[in-house]
C-alpha atoms as a PDB file:
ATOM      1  CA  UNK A   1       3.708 -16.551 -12.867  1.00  0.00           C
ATOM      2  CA  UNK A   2       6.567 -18.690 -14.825  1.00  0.00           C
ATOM      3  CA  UNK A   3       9.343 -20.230 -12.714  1.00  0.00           C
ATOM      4  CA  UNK A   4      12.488 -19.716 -14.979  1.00  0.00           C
ATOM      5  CA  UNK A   5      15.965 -20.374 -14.009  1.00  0.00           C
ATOM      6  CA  UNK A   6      16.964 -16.961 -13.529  1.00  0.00           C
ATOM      7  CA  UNK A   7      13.907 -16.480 -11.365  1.00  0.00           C
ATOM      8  CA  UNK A   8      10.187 -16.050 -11.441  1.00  0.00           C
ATOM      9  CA  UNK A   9       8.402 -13.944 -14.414  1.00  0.00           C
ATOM     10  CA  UNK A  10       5.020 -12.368 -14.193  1.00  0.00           C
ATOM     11  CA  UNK A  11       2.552 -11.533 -16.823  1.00  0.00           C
ATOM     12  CA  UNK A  12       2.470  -7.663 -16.356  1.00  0.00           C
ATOM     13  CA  UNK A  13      -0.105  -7.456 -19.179  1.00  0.00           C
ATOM     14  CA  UNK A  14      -2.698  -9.740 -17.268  1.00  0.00           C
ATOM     15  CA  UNK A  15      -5.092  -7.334 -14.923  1.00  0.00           C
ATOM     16  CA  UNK A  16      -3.649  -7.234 -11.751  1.00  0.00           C
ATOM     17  CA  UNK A  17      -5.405  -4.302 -10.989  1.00  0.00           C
ATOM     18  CA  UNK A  18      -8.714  -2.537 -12.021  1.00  0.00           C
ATOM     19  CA  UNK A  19      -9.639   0.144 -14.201  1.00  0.00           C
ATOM     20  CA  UNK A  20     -10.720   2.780 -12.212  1.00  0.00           C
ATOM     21  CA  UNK A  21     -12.791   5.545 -14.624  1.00  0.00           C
ATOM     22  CA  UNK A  22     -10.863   8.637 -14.969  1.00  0.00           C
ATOM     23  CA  UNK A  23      -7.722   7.196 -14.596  1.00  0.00           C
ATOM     24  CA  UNK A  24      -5.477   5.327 -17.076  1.00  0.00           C
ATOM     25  CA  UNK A  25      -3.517   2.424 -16.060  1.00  0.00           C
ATOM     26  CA  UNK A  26       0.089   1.457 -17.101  1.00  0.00           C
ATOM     27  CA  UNK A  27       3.135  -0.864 -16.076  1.00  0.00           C
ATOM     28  CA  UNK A  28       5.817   0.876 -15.342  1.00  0.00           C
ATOM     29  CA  UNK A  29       8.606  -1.732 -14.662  1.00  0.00           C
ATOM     30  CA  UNK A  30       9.849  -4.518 -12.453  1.00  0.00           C
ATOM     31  CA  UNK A  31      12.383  -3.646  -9.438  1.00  0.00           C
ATOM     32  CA  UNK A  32      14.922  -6.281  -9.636  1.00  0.00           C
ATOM     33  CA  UNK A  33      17.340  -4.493  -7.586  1.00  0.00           C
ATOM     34  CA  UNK A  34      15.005  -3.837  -4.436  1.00  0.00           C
ATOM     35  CA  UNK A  35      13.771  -7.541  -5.211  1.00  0.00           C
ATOM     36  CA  UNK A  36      17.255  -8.578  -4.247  1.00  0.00           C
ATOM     37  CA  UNK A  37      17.297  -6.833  -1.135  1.00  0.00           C
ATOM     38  CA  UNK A  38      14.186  -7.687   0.312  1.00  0.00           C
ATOM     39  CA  UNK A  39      14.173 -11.065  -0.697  1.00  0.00           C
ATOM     40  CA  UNK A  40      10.479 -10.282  -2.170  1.00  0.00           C
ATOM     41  CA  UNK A  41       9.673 -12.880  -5.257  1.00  0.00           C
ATOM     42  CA  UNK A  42       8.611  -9.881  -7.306  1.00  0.00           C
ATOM     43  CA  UNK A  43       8.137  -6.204  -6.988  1.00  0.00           C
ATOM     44  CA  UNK A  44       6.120  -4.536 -10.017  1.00  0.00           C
ATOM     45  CA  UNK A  45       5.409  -0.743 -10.104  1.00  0.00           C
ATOM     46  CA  UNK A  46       2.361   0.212 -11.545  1.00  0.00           C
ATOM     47  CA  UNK A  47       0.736   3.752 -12.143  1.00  0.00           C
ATOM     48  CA  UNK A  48      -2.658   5.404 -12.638  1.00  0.00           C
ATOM     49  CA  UNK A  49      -2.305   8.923 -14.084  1.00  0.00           C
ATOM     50  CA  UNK A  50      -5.476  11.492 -15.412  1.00  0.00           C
ATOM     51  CA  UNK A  51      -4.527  12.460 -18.780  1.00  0.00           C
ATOM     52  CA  UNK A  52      -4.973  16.527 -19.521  1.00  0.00           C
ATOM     53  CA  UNK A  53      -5.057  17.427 -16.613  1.00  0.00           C
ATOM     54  CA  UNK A  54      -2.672  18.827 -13.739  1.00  0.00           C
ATOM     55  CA  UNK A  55      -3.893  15.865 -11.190  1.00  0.00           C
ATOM     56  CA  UNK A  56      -0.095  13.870  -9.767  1.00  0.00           C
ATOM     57  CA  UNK A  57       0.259  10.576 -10.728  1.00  0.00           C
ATOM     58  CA  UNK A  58      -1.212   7.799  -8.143  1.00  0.00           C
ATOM     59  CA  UNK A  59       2.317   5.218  -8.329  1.00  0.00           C
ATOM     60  CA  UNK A  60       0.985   1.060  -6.963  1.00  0.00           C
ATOM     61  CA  UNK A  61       4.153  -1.378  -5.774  1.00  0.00           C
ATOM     62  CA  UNK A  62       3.166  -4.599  -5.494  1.00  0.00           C
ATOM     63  CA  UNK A  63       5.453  -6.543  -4.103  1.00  0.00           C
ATOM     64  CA  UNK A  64       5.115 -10.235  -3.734  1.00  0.00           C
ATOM     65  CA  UNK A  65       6.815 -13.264  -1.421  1.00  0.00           C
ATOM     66  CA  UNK A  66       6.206 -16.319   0.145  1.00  0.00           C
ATOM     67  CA  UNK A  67       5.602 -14.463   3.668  1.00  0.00           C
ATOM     68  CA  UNK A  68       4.764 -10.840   5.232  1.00  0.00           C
ATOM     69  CA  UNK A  69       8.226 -11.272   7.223  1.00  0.00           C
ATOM     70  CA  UNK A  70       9.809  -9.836   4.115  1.00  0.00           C
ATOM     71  CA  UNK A  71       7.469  -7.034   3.947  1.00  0.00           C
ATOM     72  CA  UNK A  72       8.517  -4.260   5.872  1.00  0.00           C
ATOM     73  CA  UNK A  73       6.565  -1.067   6.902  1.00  0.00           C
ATOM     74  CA  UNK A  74       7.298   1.962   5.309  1.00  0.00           C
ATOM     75  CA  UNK A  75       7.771   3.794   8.928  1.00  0.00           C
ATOM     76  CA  UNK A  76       9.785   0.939  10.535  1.00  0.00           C
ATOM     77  CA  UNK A  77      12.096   1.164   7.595  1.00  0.00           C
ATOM     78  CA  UNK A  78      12.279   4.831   7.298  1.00  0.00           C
ATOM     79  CA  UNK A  79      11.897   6.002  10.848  1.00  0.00           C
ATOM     80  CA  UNK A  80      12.364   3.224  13.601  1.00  0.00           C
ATOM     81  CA  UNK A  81      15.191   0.387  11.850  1.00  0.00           C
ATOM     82  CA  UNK A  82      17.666   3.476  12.226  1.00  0.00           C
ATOM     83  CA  UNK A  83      16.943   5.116  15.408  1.00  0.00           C
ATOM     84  CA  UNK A  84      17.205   1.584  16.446  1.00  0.00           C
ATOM     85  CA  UNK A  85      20.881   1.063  15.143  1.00  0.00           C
ATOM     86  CA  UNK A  86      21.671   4.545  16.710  1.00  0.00           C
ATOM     87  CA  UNK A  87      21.617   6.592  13.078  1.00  0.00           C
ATOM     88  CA  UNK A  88      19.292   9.128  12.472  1.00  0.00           C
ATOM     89  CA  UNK A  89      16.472   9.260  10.016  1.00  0.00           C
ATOM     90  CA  UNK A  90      16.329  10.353   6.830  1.00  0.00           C
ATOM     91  CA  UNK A  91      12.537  11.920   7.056  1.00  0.00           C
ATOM     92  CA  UNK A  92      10.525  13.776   9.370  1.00  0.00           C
ATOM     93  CA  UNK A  93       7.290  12.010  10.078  1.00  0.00           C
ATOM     94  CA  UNK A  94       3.862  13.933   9.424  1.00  0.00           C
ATOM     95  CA  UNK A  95       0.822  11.767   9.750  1.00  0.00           C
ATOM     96  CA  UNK A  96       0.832   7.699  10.849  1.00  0.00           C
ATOM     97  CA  UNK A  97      -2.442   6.542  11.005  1.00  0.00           C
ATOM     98  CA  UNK A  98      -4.936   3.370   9.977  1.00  0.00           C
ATOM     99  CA  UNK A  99      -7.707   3.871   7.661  1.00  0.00           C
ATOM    100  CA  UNK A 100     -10.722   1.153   7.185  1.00  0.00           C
ATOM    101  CA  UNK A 101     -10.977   0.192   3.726  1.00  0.00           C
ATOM    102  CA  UNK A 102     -13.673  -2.378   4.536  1.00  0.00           C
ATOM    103  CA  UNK A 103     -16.083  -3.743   7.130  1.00  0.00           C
ATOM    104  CA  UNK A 104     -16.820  -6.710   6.908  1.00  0.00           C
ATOM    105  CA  UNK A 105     -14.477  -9.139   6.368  1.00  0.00           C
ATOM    106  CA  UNK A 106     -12.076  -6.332   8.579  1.00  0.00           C
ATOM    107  CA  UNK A 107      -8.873  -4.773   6.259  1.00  0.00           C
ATOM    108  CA  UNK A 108      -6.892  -2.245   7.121  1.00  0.00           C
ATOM    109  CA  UNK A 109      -4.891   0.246   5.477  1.00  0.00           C
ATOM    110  CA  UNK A 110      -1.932   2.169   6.907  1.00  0.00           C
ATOM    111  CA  UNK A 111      -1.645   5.959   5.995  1.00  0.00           C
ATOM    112  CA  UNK A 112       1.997   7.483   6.563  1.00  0.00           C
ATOM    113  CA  UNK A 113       3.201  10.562   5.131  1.00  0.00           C
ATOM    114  CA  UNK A 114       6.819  12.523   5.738  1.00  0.00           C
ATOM    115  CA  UNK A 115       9.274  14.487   4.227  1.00  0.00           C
ATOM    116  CA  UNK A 116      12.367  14.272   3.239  1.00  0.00           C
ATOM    117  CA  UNK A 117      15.181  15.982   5.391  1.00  0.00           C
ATOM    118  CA  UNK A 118      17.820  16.554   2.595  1.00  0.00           C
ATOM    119  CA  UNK A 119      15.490  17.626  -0.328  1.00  0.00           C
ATOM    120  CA  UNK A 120      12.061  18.772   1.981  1.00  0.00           C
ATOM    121  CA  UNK A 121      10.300  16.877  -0.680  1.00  0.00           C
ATOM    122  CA  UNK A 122       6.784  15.221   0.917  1.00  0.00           C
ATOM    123  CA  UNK A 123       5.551  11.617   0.215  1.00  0.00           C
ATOM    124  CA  UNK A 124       2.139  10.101   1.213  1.00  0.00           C
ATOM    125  CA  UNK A 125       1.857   6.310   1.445  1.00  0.00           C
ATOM    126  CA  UNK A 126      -1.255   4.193   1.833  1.00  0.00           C
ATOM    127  CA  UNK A 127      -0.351   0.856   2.079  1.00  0.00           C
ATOM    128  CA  UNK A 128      -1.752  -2.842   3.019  1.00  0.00           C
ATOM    129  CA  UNK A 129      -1.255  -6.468   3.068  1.00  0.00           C
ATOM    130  CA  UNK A 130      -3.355  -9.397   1.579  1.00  0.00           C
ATOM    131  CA  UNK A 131      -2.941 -13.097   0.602  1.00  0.00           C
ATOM    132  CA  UNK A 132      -4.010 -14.512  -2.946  1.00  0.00           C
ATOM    133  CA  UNK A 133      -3.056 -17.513  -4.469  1.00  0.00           C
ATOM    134  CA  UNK A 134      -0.972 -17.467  -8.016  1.00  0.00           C
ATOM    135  CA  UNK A 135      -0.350 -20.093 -10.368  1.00  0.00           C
ATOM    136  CA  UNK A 136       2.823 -21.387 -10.858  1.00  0.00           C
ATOM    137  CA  UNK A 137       4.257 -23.590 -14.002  1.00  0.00           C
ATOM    138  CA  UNK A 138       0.510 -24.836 -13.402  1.00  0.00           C
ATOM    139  CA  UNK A 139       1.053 -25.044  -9.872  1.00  0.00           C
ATOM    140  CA  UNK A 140      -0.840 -22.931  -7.189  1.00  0.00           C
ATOM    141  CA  UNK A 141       1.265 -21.242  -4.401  1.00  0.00           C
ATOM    142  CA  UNK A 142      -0.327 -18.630  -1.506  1.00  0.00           C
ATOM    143  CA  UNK A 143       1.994 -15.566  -1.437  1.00  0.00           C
ATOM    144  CA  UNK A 144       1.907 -12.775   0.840  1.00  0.00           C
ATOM    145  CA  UNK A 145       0.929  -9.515  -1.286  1.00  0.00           C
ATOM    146  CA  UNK A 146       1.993  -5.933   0.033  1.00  0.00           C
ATOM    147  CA  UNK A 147       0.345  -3.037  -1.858  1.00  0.00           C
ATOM    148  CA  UNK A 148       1.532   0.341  -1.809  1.00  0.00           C
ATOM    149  CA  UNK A 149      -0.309   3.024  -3.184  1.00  0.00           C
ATOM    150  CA  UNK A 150       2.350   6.552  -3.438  1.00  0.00           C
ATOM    151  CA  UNK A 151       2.033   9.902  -4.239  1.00  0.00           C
ATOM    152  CA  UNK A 152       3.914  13.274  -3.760  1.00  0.00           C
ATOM    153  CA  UNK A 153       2.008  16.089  -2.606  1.00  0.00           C
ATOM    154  CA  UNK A 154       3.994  19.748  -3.519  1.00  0.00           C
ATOM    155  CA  UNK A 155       3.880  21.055  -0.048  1.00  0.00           C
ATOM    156  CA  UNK A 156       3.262  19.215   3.393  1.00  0.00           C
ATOM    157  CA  UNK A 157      -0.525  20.844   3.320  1.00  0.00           C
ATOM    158  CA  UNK A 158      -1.485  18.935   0.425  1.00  0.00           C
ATOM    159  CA  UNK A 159      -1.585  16.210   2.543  1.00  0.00           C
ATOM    160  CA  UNK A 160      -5.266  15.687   3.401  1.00  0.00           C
ATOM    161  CA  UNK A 161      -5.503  16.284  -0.328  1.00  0.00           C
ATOM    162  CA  UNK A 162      -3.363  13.309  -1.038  1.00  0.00           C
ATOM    163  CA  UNK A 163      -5.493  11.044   1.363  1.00  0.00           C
ATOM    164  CA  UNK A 164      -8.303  11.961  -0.496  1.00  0.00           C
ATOM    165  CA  UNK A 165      -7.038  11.197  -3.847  1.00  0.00           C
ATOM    166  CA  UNK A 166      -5.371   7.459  -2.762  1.00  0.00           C
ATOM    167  CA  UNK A 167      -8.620   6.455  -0.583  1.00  0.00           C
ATOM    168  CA  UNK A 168     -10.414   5.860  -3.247  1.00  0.00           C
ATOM    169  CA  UNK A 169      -8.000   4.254  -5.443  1.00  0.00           C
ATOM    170  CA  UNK A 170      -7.228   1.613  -2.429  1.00  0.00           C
ATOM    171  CA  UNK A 171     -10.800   1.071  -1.966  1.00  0.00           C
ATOM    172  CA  UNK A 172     -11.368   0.010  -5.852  1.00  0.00           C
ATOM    173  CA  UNK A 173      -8.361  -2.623  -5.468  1.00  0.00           C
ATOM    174  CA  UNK A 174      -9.049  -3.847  -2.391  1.00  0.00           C
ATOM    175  CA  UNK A 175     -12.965  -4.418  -3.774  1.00  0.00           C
ATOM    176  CA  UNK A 176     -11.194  -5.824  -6.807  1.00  0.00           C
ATOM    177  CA  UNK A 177      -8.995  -8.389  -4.943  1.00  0.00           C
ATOM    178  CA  UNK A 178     -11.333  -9.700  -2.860  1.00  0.00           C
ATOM    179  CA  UNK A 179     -13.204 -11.982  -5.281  1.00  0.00           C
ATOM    180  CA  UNK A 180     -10.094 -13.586  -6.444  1.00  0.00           C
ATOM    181  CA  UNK A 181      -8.457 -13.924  -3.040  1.00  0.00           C
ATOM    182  CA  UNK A 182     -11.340 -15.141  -1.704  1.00  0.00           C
ATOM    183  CA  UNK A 183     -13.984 -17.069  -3.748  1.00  0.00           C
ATOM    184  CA  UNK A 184     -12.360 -18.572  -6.515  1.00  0.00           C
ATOM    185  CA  UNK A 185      -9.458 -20.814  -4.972  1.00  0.00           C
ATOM    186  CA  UNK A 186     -11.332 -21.300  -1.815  1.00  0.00           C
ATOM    187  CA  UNK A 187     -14.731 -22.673  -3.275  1.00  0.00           C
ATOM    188  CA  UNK A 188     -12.962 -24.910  -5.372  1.00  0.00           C
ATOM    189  CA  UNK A 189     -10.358 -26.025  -2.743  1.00  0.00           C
ATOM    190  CA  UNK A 190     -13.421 -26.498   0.011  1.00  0.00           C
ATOM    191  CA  UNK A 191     -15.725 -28.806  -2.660  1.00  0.00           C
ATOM    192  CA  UNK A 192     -12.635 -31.483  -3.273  1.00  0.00           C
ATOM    193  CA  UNK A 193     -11.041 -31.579  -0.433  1.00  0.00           C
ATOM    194  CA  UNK A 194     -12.660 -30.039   2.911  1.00  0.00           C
ATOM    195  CA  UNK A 195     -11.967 -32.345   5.296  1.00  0.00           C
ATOM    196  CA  UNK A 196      -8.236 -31.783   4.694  1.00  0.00           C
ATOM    197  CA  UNK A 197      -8.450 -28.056   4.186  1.00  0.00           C
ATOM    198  CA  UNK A 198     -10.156 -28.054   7.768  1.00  0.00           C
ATOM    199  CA  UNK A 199      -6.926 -29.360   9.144  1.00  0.00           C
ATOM    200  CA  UNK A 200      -4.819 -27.355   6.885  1.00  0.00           C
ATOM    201  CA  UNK A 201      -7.106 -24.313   7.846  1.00  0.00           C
ATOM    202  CA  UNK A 202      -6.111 -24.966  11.892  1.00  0.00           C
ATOM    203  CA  UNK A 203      -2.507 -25.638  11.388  1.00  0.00           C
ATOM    204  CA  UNK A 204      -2.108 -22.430   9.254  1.00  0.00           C
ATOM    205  CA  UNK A 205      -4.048 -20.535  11.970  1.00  0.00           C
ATOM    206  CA  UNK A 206      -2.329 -21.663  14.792  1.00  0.00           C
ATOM    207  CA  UNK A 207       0.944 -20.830  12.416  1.00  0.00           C
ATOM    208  CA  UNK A 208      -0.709 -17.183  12.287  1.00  0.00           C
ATOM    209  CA  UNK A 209      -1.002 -17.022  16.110  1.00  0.00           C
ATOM    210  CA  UNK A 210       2.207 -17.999  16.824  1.00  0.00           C
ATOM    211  CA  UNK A 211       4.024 -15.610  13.976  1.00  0.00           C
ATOM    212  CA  UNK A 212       2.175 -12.627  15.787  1.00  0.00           C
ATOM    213  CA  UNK A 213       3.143 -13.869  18.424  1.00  0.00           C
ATOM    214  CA  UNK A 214       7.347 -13.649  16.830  1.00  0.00           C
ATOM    215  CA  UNK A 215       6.733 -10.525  15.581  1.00  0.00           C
ATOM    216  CA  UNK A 216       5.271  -8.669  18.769  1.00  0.00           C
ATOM    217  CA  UNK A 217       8.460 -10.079  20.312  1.00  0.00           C
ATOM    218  CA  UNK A 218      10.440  -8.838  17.853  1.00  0.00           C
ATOM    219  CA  UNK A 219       8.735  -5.243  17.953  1.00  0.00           C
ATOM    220  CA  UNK A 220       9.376  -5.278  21.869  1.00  0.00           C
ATOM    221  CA  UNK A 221      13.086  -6.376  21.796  1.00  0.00           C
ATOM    222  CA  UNK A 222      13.693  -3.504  19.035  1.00  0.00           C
ATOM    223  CA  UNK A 223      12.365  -1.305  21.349  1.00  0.00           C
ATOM    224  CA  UNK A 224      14.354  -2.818  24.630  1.00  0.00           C
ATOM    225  CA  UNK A 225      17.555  -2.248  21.850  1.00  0.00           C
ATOM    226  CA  UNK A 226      16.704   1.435  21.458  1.00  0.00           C
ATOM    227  CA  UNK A 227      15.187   2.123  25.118  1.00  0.00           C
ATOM    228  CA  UNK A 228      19.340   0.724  25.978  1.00  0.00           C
ATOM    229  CA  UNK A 229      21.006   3.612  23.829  1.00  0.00           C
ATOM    230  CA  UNK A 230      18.926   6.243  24.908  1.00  0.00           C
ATOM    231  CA  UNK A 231      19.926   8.825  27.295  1.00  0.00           C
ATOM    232  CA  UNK A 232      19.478   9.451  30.577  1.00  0.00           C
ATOM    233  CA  UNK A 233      16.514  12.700  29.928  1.00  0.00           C
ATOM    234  CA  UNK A 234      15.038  10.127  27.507  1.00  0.00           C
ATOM    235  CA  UNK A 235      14.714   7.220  29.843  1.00  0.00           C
ATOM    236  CA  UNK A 236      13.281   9.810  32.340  1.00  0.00           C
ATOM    237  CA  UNK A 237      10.709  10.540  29.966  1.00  0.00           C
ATOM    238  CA  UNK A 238       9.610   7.035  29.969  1.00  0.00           C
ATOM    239  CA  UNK A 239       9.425   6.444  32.591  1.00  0.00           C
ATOM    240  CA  UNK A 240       7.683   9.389  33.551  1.00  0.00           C
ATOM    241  CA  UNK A 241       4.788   8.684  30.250  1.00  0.00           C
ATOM    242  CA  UNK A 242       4.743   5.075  32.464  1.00  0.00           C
ATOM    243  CA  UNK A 243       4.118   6.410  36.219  1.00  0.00           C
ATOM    244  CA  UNK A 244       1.644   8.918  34.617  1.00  0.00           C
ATOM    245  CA  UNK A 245      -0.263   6.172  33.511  1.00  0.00           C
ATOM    246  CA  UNK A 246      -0.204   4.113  36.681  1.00  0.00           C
ATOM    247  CA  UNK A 247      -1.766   7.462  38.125  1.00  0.00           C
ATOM    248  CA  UNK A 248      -4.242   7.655  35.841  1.00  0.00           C
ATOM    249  CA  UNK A 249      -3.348  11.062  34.340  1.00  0.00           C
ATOM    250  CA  UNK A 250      -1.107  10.520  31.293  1.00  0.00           C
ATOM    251  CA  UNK A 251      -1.646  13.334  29.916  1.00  0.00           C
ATOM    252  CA  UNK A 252       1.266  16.591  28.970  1.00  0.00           C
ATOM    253  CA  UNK A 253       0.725  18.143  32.622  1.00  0.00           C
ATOM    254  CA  UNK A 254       0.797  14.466  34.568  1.00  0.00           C
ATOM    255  CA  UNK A 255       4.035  13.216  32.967  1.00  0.00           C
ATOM    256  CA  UNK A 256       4.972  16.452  33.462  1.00  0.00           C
ATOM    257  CA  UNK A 257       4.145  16.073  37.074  1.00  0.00           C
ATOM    258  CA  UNK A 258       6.260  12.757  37.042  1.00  0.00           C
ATOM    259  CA  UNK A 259       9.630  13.819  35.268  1.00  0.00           C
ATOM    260  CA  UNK A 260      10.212  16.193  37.360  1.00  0.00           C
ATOM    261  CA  UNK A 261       9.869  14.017  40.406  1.00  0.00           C
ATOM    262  CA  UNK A 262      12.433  11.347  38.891  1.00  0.00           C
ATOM    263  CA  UNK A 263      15.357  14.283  37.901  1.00  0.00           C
ATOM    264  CA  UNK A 264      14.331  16.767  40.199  1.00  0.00           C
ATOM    265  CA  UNK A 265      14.476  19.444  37.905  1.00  0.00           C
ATOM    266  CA  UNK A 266      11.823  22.304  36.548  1.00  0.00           C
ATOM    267  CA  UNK A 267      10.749  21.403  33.184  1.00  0.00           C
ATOM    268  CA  UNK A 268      10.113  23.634  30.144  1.00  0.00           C
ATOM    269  CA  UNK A 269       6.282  22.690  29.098  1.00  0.00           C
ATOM    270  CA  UNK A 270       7.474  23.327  25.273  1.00  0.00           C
ATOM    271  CA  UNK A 271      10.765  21.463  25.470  1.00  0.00           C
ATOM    272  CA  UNK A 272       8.834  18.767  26.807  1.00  0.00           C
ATOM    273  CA  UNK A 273       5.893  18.485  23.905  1.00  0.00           C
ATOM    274  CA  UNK A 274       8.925  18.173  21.825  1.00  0.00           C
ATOM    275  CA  UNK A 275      10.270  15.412  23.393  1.00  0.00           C
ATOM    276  CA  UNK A 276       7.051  13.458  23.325  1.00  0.00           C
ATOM    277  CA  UNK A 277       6.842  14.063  20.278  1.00  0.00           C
ATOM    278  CA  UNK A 278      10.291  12.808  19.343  1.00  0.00           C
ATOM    279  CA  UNK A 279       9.593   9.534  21.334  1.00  0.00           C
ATOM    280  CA  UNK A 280       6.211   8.860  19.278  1.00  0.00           C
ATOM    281  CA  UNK A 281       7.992   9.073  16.601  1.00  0.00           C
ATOM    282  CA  UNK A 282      10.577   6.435  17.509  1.00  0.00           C
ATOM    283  CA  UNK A 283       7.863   4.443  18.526  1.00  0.00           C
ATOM    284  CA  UNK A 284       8.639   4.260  22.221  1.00  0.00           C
ATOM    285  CA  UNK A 285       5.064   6.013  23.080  1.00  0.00           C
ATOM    286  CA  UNK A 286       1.667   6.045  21.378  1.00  0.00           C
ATOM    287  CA  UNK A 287      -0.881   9.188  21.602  1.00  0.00           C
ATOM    288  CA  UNK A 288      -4.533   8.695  21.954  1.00  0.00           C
ATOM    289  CA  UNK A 289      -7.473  11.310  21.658  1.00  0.00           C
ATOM    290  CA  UNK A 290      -9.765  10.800  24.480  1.00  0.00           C
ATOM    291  CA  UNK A 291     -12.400  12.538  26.082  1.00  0.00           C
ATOM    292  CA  UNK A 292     -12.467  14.031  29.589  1.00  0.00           C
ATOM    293  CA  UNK A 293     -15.678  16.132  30.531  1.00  0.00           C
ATOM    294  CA  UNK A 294     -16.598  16.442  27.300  1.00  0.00           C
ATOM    295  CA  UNK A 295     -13.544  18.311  26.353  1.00  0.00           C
ATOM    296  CA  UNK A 296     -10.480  16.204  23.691  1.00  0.00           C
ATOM    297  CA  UNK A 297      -7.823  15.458  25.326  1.00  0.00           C
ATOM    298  CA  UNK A 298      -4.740  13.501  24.374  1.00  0.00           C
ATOM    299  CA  UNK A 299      -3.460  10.874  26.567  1.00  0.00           C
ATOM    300  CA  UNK A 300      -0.004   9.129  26.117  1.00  0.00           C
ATOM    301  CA  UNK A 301       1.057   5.526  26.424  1.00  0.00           C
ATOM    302  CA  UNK A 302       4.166   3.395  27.009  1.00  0.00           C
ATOM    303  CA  UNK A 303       4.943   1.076  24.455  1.00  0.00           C
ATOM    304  CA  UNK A 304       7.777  -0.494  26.603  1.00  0.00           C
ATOM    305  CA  UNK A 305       6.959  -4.036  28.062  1.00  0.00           C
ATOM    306  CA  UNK A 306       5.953  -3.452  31.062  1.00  0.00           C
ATOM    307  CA  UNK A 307       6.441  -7.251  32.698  1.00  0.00           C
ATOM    308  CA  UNK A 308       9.902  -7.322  34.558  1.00  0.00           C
ATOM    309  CA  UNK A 309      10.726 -10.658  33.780  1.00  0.00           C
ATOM    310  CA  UNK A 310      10.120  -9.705  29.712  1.00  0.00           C
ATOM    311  CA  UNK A 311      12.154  -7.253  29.925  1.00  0.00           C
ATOM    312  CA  UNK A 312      15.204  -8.558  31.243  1.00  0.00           C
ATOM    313  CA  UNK A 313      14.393 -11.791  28.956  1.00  0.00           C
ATOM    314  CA  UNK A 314      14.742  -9.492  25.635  1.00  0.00           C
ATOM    315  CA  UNK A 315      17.883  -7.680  27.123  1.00  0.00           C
ATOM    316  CA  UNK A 316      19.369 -11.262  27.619  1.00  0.00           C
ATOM    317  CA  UNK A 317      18.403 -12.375  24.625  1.00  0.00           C
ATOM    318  CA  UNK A 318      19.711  -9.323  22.446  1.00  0.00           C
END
């Protein structure tokens, strides 16, 4: 990286990412425009595409800043940011899961596909975070380091066809990342000067703590924010997803059971799968497949804080 008065440049042409066999890999361009909005230091879209042959083109953002704050999720962005400010969103959520892209050390991808609701058109995103170091006019700097692997499957049941094709693309950078990120600066840094790197090491992991720390707060008073404009039937229903789990049973039939002690009322068992549904998506309950003799069965949980005293802290503190 060059530090230029109109901003930081890269060296697109230096390998940033592996050659993976099969696929060719090209730079496609640098998003200045998105840079300015995220207040990322660069964002650089990459591509890996299979020449002659009818296989869609795997599309790699990197984007790069000084910290994961200006990172976003794709579903936050898409899906909770404007339920939050009382809009609706613009897609219709398919799949949100995590996917293991390595043991040992532990990373984590993040697989979320959806579709469009004014074009139908389907997207599948598998996306991570990691930390690397990048030299500067000579100097070295740790930046926070999003990658985004996208593709766009033709129809919504290409999309365990699209997981299959970006798994092992992730895998091949993430494998490929790891020896820079993690031998190279930190060998050298720990042979001159380890007795200050252990301090440094402590300070920036107590800095860790108490960001995830932030950032948990900040989920929970997003969702205080949204649980406030909700209506009446939808505070019901969380409540209800909430007493089913203090009963043990928080499953369709128990918070069932529950909403229609707290409005009285008979409750359509379809109408109510819907709703659940719905409130997943905002991200004001989380599903979980668990087993009960034997048999799957999916059991739903409140992702309200449950603490009074939090509660009414974050709607004070709105």
């Amino acid at each position: 990286m060059v530090q230029t008065p109109s901003g930081p440049r890269i060296d697109a042409s230096a390998a940033m990412l592996p050659n993976i066999p099969g696929q060719t890999l090209n730079y496609v361009y640098r998003d200045s425009s998105f840079e300015q909005e995220s207040g990322d230091d660069m964002a650089l879209v990459y591509a890996y595409s299979q020449p002659n042959t009818t296989a869609s083109t795997t599309w790699v953002a990197i984007q790069i800043s000084a910290s994961v704050s200006s990172e976003h999720r794709w579903e936050t962005c898409l899906i909770n940011f404007p339920l939050a400010e009382g809009n609706p969103s613009s897609v219709n959520q398919i799949d949100l899961r995590d996917i293991q892209l390595q043991a040992n050390p532990p990373m984590t991808a993040r697989y979320f596909s959806f579709q469009y609701k004014n074009t139908n058109q389907t997207q599948a995103v598998l996306y991570w975070y990691e930390t690397a170091r990048f030299s500067t006019n000579t100097t070295s700097q740790s930046k926070s380091v999003m990658i985004s692997l996208v593709t766009y499957p033709s129809t919504t049941e290409n999309i365990t066809a699209a997981e299959n094709t970006l798994l092992p693309i992730a895998q091949a950078i993430n494998n490929y990342w790891q020896p820079i990120q993690t031998w190279t600066v930190v060998a050298l840094a720990l042979s001159e000067n380890g007795s200050a790197l252990s301090v440094a090491a402590i300070v920036v992991f107590v800095a860790i703590i108490l960001y995830a720390v932030f950032y948990d707060w900040k989920e929970k008073k997003l969702l205080v924010n949204l649980y406030g404009k909700l209506s009446e039937q939808n505070k019901n229903l969380v409540k209800a997803v909430l007493n089913a789990q203090k009963q043990g049973n928080p499953t369709n039939a128990g918070i069932l059971t529950e909403l229609q002690k707290l409005t009285g009322d008979k409750i359509d068992q379809t109408l109510l799968t819907e709703k659940l549904a719905e409130a997943e998506t905002a991200g004001l309950i989380a599903k979980t497949l668990d087993s009960k003799e034997d048999m799957p069965v999916f059991h739903w949980k409140s992702q309200m804080p449950r603490h009074p005293s939090l509660l009414n802290w974050l709607k004070i503190n709105h």
